[in-house]
C-alpha atoms as a PDB file:
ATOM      1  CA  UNK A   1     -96.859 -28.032  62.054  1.00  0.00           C
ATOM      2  CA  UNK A   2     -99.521 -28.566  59.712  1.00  0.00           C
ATOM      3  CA  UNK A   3     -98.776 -27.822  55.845  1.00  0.00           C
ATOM      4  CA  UNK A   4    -101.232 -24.664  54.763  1.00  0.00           C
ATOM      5  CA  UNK A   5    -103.596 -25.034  52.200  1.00  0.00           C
ATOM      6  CA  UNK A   6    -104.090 -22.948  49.252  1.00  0.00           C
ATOM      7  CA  UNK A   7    -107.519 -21.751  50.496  1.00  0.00           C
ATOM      8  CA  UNK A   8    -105.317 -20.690  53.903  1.00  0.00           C
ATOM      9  CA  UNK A   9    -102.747 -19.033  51.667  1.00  0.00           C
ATOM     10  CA  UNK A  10    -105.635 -17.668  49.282  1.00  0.00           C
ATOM     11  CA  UNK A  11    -107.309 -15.909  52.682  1.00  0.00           C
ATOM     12  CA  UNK A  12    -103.854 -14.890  53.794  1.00  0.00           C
ATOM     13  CA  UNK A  13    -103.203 -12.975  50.682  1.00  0.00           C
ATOM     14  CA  UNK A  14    -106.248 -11.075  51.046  1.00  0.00           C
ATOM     15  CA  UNK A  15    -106.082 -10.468  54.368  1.00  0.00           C
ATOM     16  CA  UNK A  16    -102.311  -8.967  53.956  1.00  0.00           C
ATOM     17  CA  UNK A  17    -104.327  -6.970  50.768  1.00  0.00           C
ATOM     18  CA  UNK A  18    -106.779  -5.046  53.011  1.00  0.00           C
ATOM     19  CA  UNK A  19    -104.785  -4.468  56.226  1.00  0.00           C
ATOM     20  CA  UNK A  20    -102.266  -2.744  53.131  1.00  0.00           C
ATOM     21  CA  UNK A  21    -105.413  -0.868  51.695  1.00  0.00           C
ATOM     22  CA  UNK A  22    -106.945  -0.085  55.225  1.00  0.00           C
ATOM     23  CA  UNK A  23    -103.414   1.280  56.388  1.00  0.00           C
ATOM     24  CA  UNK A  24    -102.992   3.567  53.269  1.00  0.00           C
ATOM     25  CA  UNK A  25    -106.546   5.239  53.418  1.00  0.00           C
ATOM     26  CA  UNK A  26    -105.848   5.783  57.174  1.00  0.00           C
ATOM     27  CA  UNK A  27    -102.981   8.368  56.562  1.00  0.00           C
ATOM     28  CA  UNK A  28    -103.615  11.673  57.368  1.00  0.00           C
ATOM     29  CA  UNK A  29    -104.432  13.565  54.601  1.00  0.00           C
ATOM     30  CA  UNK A  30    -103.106  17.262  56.022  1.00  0.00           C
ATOM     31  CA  UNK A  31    -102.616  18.745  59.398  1.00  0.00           C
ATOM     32  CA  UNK A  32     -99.409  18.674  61.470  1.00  0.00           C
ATOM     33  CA  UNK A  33     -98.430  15.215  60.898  1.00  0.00           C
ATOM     34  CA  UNK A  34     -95.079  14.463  60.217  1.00  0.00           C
ATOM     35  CA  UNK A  35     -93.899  12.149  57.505  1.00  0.00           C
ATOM     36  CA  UNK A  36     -91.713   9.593  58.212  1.00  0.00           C
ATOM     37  CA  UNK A  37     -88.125  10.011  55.983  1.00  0.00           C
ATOM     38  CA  UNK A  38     -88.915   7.616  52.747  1.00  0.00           C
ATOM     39  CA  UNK A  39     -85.862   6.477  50.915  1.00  0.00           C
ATOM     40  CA  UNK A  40     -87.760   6.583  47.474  1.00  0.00           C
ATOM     41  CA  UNK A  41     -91.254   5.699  46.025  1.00  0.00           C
ATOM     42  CA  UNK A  42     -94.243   3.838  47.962  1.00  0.00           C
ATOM     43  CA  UNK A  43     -94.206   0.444  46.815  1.00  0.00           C
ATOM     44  CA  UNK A  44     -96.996  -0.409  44.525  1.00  0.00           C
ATOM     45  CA  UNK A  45     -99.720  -2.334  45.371  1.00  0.00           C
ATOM     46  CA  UNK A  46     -99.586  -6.291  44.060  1.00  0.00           C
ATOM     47  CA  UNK A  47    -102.174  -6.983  41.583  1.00  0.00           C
ATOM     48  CA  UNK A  48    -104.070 -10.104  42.418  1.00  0.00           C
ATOM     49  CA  UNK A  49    -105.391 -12.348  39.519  1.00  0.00           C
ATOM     50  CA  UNK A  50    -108.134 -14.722  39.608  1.00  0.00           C
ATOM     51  CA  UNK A  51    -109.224 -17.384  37.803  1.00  0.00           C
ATOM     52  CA  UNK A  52    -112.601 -17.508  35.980  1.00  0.00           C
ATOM     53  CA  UNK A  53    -113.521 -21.390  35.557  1.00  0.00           C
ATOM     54  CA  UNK A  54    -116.756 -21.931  33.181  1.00  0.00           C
ATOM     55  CA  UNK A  55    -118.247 -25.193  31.442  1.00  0.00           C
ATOM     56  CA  UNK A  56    -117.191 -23.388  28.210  1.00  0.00           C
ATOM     57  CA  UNK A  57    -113.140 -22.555  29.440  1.00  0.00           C
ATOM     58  CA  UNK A  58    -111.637 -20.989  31.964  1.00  0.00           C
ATOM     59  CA  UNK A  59    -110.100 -16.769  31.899  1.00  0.00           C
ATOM     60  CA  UNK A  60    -108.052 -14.635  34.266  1.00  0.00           C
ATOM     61  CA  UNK A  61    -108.854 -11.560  35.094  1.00  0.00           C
ATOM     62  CA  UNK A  62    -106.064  -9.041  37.459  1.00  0.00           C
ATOM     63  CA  UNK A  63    -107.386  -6.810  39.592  1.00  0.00           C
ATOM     64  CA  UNK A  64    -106.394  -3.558  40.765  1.00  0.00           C
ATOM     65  CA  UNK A  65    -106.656  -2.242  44.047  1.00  0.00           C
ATOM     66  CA  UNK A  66    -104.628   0.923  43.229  1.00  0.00           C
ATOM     67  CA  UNK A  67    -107.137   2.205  41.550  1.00  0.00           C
ATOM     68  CA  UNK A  68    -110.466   0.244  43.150  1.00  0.00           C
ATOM     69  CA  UNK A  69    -109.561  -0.813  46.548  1.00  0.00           C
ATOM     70  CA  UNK A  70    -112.772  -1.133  48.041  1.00  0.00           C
ATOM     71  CA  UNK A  71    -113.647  -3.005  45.036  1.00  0.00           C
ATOM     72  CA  UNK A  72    -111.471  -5.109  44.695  1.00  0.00           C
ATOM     73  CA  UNK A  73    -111.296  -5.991  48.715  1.00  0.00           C
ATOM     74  CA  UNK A  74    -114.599  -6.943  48.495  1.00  0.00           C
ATOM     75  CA  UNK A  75    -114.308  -8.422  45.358  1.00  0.00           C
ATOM     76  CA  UNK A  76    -111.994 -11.245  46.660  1.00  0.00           C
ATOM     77  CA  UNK A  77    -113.690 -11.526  49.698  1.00  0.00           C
ATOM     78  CA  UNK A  78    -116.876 -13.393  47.723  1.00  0.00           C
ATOM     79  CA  UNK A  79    -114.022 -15.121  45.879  1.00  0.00           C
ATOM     80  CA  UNK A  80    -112.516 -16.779  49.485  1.00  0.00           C
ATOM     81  CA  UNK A  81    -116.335 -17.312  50.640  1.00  0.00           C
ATOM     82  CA  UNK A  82    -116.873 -19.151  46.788  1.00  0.00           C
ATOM     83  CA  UNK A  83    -120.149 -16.640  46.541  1.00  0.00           C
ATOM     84  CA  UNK A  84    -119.200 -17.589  42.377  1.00  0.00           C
ATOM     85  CA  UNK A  85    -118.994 -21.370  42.363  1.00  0.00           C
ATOM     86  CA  UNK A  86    -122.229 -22.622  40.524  1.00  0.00           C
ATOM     87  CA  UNK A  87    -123.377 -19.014  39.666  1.00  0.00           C
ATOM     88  CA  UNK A  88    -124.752 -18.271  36.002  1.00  0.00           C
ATOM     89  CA  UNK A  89    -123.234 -15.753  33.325  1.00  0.00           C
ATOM     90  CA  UNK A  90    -127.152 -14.471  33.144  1.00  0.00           C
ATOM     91  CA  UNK A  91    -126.528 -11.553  30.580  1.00  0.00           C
ATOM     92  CA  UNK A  92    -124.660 -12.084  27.842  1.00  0.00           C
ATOM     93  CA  UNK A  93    -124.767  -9.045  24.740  1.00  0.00           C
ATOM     94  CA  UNK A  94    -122.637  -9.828  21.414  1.00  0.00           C
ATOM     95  CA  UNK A  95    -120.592  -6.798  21.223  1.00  0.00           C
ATOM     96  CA  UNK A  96    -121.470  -4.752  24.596  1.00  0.00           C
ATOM     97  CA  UNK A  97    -120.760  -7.218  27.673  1.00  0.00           C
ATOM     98  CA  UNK A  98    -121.178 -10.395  29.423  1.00  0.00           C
ATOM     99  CA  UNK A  99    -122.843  -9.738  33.187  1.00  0.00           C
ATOM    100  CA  UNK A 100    -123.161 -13.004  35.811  1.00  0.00           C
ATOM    101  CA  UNK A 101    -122.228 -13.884  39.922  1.00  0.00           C
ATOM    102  CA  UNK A 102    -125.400 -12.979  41.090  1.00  0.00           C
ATOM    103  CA  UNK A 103    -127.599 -15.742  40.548  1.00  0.00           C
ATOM    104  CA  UNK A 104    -127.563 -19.471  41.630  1.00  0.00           C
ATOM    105  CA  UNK A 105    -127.356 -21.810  38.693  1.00  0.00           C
ATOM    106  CA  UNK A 106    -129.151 -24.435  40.826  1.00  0.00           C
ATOM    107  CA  UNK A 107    -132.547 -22.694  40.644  1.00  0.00           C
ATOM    108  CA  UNK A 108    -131.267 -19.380  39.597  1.00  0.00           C
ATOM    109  CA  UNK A 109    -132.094 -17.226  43.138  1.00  0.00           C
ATOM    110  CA  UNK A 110    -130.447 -14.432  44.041  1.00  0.00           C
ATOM    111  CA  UNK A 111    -127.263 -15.174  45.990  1.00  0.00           C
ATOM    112  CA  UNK A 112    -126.701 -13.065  49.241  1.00  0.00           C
ATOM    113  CA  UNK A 113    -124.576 -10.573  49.658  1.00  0.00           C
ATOM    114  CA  UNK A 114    -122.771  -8.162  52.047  1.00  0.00           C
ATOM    115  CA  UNK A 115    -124.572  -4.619  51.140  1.00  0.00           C
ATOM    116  CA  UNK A 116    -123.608  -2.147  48.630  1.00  0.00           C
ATOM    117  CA  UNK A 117    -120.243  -0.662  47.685  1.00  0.00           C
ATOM    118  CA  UNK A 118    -119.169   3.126  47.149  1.00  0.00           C
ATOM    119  CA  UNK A 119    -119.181   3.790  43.419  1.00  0.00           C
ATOM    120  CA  UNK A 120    -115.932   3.455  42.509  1.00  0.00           C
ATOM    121  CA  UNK A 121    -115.494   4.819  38.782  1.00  0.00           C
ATOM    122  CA  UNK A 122    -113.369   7.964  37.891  1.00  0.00           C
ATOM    123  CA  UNK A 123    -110.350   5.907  38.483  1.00  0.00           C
ATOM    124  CA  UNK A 124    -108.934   6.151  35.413  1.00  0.00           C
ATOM    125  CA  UNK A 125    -109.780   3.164  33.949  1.00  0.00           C
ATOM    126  CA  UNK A 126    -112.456   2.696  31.295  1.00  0.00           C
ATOM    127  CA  UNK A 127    -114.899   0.581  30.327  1.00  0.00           C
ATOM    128  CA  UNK A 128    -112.961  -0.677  26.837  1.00  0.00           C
ATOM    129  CA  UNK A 129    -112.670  -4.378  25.803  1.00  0.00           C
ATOM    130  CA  UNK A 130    -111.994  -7.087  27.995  1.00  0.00           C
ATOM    131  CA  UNK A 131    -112.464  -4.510  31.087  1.00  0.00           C
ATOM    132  CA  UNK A 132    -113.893  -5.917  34.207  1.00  0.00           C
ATOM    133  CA  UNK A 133    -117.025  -3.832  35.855  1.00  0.00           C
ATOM    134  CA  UNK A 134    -118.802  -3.982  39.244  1.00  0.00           C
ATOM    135  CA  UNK A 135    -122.470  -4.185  37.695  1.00  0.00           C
ATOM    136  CA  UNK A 136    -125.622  -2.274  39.214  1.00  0.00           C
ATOM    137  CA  UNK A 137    -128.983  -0.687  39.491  1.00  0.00           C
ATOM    138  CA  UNK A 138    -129.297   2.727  38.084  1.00  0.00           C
ATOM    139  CA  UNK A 139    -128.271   4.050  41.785  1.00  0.00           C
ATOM    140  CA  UNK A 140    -124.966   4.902  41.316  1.00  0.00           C
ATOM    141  CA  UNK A 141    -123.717   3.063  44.889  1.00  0.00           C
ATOM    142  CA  UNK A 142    -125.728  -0.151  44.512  1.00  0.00           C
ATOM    143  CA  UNK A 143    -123.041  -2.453  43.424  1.00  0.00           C
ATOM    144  CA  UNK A 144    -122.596  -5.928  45.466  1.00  0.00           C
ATOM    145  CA  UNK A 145    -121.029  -8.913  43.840  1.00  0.00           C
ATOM    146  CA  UNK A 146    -122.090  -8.835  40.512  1.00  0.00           C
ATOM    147  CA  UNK A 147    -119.433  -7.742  37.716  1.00  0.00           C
ATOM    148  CA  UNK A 148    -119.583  -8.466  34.372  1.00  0.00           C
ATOM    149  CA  UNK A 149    -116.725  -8.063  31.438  1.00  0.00           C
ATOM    150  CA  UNK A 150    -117.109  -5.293  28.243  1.00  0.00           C
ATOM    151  CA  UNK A 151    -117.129  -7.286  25.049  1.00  0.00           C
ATOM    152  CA  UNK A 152    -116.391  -3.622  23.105  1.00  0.00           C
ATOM    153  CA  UNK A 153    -115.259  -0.074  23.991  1.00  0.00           C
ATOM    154  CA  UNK A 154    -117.984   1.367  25.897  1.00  0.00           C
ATOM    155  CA  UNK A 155    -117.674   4.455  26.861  1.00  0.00           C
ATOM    156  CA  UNK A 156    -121.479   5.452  27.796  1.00  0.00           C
ATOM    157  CA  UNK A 157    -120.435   3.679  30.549  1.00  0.00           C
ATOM    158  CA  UNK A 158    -117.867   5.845  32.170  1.00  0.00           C
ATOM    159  CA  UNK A 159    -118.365   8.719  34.299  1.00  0.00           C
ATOM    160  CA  UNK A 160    -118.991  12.150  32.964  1.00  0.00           C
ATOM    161  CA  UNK A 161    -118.905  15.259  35.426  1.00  0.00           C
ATOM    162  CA  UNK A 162    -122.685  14.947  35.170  1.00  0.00           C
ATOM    163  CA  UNK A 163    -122.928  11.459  36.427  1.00  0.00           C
ATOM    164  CA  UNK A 164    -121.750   8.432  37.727  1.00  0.00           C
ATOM    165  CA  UNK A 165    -119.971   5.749  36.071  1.00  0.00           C
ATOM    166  CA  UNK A 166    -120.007   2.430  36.406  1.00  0.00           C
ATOM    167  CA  UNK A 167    -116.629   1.341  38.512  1.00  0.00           C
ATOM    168  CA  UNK A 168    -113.973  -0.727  36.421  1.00  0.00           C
ATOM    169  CA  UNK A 169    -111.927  -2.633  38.794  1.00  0.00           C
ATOM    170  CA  UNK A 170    -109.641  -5.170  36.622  1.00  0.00           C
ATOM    171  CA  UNK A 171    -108.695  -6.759  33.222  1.00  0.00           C
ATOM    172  CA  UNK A 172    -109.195  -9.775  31.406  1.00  0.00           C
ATOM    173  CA  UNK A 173    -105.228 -11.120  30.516  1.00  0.00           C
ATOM    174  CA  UNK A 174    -105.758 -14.600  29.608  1.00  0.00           C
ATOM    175  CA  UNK A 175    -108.667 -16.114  27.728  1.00  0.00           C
ATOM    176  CA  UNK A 176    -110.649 -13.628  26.419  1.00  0.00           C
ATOM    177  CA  UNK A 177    -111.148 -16.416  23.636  1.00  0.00           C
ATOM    178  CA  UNK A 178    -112.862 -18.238  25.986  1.00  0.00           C
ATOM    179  CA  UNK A 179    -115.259 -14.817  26.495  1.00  0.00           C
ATOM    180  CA  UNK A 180    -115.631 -14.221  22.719  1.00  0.00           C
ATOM    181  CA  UNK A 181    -117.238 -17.897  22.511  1.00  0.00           C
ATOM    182  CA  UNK A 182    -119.870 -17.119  25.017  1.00  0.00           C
ATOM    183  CA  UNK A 183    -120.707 -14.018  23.859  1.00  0.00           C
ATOM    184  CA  UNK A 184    -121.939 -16.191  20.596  1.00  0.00           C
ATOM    185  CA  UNK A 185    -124.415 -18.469  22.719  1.00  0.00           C
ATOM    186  CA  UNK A 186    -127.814 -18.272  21.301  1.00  0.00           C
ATOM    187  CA  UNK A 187    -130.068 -15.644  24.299  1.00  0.00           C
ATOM    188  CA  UNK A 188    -133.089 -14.741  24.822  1.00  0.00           C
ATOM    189  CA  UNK A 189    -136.149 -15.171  27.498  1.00  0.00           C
ATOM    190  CA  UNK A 190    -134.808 -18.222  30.318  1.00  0.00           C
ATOM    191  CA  UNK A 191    -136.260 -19.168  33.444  1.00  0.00           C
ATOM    192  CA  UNK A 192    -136.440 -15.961  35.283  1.00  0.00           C
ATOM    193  CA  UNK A 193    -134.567 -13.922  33.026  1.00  0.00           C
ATOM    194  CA  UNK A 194    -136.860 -11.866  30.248  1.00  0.00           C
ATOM    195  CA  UNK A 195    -134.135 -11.237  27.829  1.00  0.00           C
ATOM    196  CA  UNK A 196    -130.252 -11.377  26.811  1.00  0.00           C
ATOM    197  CA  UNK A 197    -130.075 -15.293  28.852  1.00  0.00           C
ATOM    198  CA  UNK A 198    -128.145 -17.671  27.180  1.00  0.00           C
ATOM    199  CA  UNK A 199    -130.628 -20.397  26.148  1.00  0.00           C
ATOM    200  CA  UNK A 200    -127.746 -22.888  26.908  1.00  0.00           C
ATOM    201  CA  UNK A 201    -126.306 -21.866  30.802  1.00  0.00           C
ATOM    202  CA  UNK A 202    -123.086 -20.747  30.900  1.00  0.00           C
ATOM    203  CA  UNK A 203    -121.971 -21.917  34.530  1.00  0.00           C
ATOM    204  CA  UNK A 204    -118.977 -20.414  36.677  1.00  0.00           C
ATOM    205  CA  UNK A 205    -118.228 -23.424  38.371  1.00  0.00           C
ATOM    206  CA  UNK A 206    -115.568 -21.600  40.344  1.00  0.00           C
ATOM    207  CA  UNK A 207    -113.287 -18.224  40.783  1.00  0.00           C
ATOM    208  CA  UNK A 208    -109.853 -18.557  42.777  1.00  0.00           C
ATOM    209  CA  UNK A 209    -107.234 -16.877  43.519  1.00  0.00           C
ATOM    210  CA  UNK A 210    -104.244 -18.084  41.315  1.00  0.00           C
ATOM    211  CA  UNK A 211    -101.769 -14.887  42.991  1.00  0.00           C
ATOM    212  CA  UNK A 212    -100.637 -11.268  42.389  1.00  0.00           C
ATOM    213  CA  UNK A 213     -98.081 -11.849  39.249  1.00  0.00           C
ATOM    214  CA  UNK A 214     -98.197 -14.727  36.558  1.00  0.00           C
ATOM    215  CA  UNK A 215     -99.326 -14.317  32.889  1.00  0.00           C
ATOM    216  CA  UNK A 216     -99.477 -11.651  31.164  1.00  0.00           C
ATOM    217  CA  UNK A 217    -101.446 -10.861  27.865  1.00  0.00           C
ATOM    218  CA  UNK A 218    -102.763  -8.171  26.565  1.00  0.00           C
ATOM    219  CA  UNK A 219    -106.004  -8.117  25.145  1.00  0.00           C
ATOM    220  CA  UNK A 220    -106.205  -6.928  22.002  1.00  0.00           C
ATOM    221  CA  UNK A 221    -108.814  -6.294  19.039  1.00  0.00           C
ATOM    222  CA  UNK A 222    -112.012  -4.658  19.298  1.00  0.00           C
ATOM    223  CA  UNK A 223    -116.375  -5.492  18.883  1.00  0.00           C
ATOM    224  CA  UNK A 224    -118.780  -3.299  17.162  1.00  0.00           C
ATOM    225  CA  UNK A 225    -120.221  -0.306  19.048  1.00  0.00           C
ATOM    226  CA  UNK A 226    -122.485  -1.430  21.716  1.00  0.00           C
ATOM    227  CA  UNK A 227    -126.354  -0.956  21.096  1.00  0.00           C
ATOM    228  CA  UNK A 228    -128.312   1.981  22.022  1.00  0.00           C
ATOM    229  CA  UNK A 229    -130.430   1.970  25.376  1.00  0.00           C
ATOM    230  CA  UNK A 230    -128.309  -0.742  27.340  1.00  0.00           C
ATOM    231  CA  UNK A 231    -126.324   1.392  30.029  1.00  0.00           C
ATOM    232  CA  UNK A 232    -128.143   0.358  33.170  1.00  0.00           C
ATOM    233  CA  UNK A 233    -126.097  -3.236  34.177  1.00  0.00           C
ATOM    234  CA  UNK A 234    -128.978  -4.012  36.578  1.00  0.00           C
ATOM    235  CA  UNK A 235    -129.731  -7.747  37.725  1.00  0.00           C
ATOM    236  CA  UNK A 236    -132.382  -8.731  35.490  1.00  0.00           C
END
């Protein structure tokens, strides 16, 4: 029998995550159905957590598909395909957020993706510090692979009853030092990019799955307010 790998057990993980997901947004939701006896509580979810590996450090972020399920399913699918290795951090805004997958750092092209997800947001989680966000256009279901991390509390970027919000799928728990250095990189105007590119790249040379428990930190502390003007999180 041949010994599995950890990209075997890494696509095993997520397949066993989205048959869970797909089976639990199949149940009826009224009608005559009847429930099967439960001796207590559904169990919860796992929360997988990935690793973030940069030329300036390495973070983890946990996801949550309780709350974000399509999200997140999708999410670690570009993870298994490595749609992130060699992909550029292309936005980076000292106290507002740091935005990147999207964009080759070979010749910075577009990478493709797999289409658009649902909008997400009105979850119950919030766009506060060290918060990870599915970043898009200013139409509201135009999210792909994209995400990018809040560097402050912003709240213009929730969901009000007049709008949508933009969908926050997981947490940074380890590293956010690592995030508070590149948020400190010189921007500007860079190759493609008109504005807010670090002058120096900031490269994800990888993401992977590390598994659904491990470290836990909290992130703590808080940025200034983020700048007027800067809600749309649209490749650019």
């Amino acid at each position: 029998m041949h010994e599995e790998t950890p990209m075997m057990t890494s696509r095993r993980f997520v397949f066993t995550l989205a048959a869970t997901l797909v089976g639990l947004l199949a149940l009826p939701l009224g009608g005559s159905a009847v429930a099967a006896p439960s001796s207590g509580p559904a169990p919860a979810l796992p929360h997988p957590q990935v690793r973030v590996i940069t030329n300036l450090g390495s973070f983890v972020m946990e996801l949550y598909p309780d709350r974000a399920p399509l999200t997140v399913v999708e999410f670690l699918r570009y993870v298994n395909e490595g749609q992130y290795t060699q992909t550029l951090f292309h936005r980076v805004i000292p106290g507002f957020l740091i935005q990147g997958g999207g964009f080759s750092a070979a010749d910075e092209t577009v990478k493709p993706t797999h289409g658009s997800l649902p909008n997400e947001s009105g979850n119950g989680l919030q766009n506060k510090r060290g918060w990870v966000g599915l970043a898009r256009t200013e139409a509201p279901h135009s999210g792909n692979c994209q995400f990018y991390i809040n560097m402050a509390d912003n709240p213009e970027l929730d969901p009000l009853p007049v709008r949508w919000g933009y969908t926050v799928f997981g947490k940074v728990i380890d590293g956010q030092d690592v995030l508070d250095r590149i948020s400190t990189v010189p921007t500007g105007a860079e190759g493609k990019f008109k504005s807010d590119a670090p002058l120096t790249r900031v490269v994800i040379q990888k993401v992977e799955l590390v598994g659904p428990a491990g470290i836990k930190q909290e992130v703590n502390g808080q940025l200034a307010p983020a700048p007027n003007g800067t809600e749309v999180l649209a490749p650019n």
